[in-house]
N, C-alpha and C. Protein backbone atom coordinates (compact mmCIF):
# COMPACT_ATOMS: atom_id res chain seq x y z
N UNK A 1 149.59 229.03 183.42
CA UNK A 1 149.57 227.95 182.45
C UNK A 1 148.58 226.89 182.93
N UNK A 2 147.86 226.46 181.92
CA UNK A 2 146.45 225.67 182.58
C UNK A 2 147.90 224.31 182.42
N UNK A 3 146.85 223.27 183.32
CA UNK A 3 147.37 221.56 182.96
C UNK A 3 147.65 221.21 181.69
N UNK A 4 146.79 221.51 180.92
CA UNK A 4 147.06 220.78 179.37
C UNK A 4 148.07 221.10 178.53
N UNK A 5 148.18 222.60 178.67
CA UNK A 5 149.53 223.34 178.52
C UNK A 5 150.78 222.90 179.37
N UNK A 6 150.68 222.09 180.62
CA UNK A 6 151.78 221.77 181.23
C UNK A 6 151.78 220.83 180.72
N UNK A 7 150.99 219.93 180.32
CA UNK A 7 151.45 218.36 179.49
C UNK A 7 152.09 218.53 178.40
N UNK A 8 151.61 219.58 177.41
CA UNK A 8 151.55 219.46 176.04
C UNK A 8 153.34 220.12 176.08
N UNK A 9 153.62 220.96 176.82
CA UNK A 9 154.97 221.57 177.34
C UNK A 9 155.94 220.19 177.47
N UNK A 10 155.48 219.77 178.36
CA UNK A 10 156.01 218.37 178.95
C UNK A 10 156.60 217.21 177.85
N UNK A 11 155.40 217.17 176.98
CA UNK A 11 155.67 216.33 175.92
C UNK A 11 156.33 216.52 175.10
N UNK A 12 156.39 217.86 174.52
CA UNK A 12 157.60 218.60 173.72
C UNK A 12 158.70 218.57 173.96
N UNK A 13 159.01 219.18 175.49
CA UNK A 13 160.29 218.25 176.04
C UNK A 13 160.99 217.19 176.05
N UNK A 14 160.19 216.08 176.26
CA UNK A 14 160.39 214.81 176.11
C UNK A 14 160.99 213.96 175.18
N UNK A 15 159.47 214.57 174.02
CA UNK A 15 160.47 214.18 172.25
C UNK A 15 161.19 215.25 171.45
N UNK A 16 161.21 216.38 172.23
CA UNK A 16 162.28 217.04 171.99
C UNK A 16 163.66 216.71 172.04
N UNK A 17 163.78 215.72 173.87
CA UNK A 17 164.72 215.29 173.96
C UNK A 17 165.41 214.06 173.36
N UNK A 18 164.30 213.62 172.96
CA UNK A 18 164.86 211.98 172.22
C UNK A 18 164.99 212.48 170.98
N UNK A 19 164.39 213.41 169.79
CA UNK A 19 165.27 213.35 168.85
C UNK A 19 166.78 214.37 168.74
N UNK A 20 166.96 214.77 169.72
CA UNK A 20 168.68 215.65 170.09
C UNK A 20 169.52 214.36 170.70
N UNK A 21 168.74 213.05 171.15
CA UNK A 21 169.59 212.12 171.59
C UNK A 21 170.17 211.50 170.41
N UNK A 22 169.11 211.02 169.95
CA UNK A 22 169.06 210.61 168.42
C UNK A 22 170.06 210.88 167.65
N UNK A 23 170.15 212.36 167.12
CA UNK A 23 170.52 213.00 166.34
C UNK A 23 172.16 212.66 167.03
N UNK A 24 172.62 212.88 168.16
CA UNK A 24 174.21 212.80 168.42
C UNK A 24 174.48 211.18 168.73
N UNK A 25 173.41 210.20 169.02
CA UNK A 25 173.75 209.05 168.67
C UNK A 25 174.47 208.54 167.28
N UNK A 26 173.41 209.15 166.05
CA UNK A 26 173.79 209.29 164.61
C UNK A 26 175.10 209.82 164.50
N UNK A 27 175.55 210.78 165.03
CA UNK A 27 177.06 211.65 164.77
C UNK A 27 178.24 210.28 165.71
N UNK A 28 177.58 210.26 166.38
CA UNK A 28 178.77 209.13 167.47
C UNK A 28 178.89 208.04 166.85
N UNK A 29 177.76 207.26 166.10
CA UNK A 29 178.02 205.83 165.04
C UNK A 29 177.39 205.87 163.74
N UNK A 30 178.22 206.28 162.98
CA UNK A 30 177.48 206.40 161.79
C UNK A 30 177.24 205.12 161.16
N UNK A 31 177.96 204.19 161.62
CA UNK A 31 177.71 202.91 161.23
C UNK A 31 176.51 202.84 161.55
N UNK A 32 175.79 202.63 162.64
CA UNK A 32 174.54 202.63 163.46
C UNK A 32 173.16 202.04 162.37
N UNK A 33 172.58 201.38 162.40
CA UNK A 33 171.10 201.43 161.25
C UNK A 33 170.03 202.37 162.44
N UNK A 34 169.18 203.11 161.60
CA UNK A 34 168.23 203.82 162.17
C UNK A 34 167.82 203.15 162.95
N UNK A 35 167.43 201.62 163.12
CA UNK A 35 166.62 200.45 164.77
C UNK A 35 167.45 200.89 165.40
N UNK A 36 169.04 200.55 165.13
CA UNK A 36 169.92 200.38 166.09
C UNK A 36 170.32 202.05 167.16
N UNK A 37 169.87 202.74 166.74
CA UNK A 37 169.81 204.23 167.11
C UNK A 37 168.64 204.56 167.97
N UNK A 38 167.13 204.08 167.43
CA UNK A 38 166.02 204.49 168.23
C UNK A 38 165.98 203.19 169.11
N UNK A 39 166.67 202.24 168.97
CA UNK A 39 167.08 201.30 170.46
C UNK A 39 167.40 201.68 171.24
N UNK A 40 168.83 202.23 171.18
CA UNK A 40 169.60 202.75 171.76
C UNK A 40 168.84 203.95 172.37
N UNK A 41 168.50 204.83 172.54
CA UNK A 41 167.72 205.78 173.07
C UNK A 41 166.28 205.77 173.38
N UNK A 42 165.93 204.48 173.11
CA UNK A 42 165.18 203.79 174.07
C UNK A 42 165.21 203.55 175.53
N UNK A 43 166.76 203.06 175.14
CA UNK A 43 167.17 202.44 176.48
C UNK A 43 167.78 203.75 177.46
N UNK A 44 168.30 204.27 176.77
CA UNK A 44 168.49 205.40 177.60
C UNK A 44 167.52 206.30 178.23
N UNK A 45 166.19 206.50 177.25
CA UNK A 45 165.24 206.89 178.34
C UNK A 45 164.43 206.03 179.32
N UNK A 46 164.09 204.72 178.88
CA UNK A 46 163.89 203.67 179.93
C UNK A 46 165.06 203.70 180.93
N UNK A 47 165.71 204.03 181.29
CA UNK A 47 167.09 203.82 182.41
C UNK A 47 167.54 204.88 182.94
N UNK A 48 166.95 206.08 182.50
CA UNK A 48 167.86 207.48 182.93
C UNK A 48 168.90 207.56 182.41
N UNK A 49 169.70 206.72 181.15
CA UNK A 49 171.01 207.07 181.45
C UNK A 49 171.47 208.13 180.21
N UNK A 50 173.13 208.90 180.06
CA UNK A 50 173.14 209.56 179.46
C UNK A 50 173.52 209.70 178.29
């Protein structure tokens, strides 16, 4: 796998993972407004947390 392919891998991952965070943030508060959701998993990838 060249580098660019390891980034482009990398990156898929990444916002792969934020919209599966997303998506069970949405199921956990449906109250939630869409800001209040891509905040929230903001902060969780700024922080590591889960």
């Amino acid at each position: 796998m060249t580098g660019a392919q390891k980034l482009r891998t990398a990156f898929q991952l990444y916002w792969g993972g934020r919209k599966v965070k997303a998506a069970r943030l949405r199921q956990q508060h449906p109250d939630w407004s869409e800001a209040q959701v891509q905040q929230r998993v903001k902060e969780i990838f700024m922080h590591g947390l889960t």
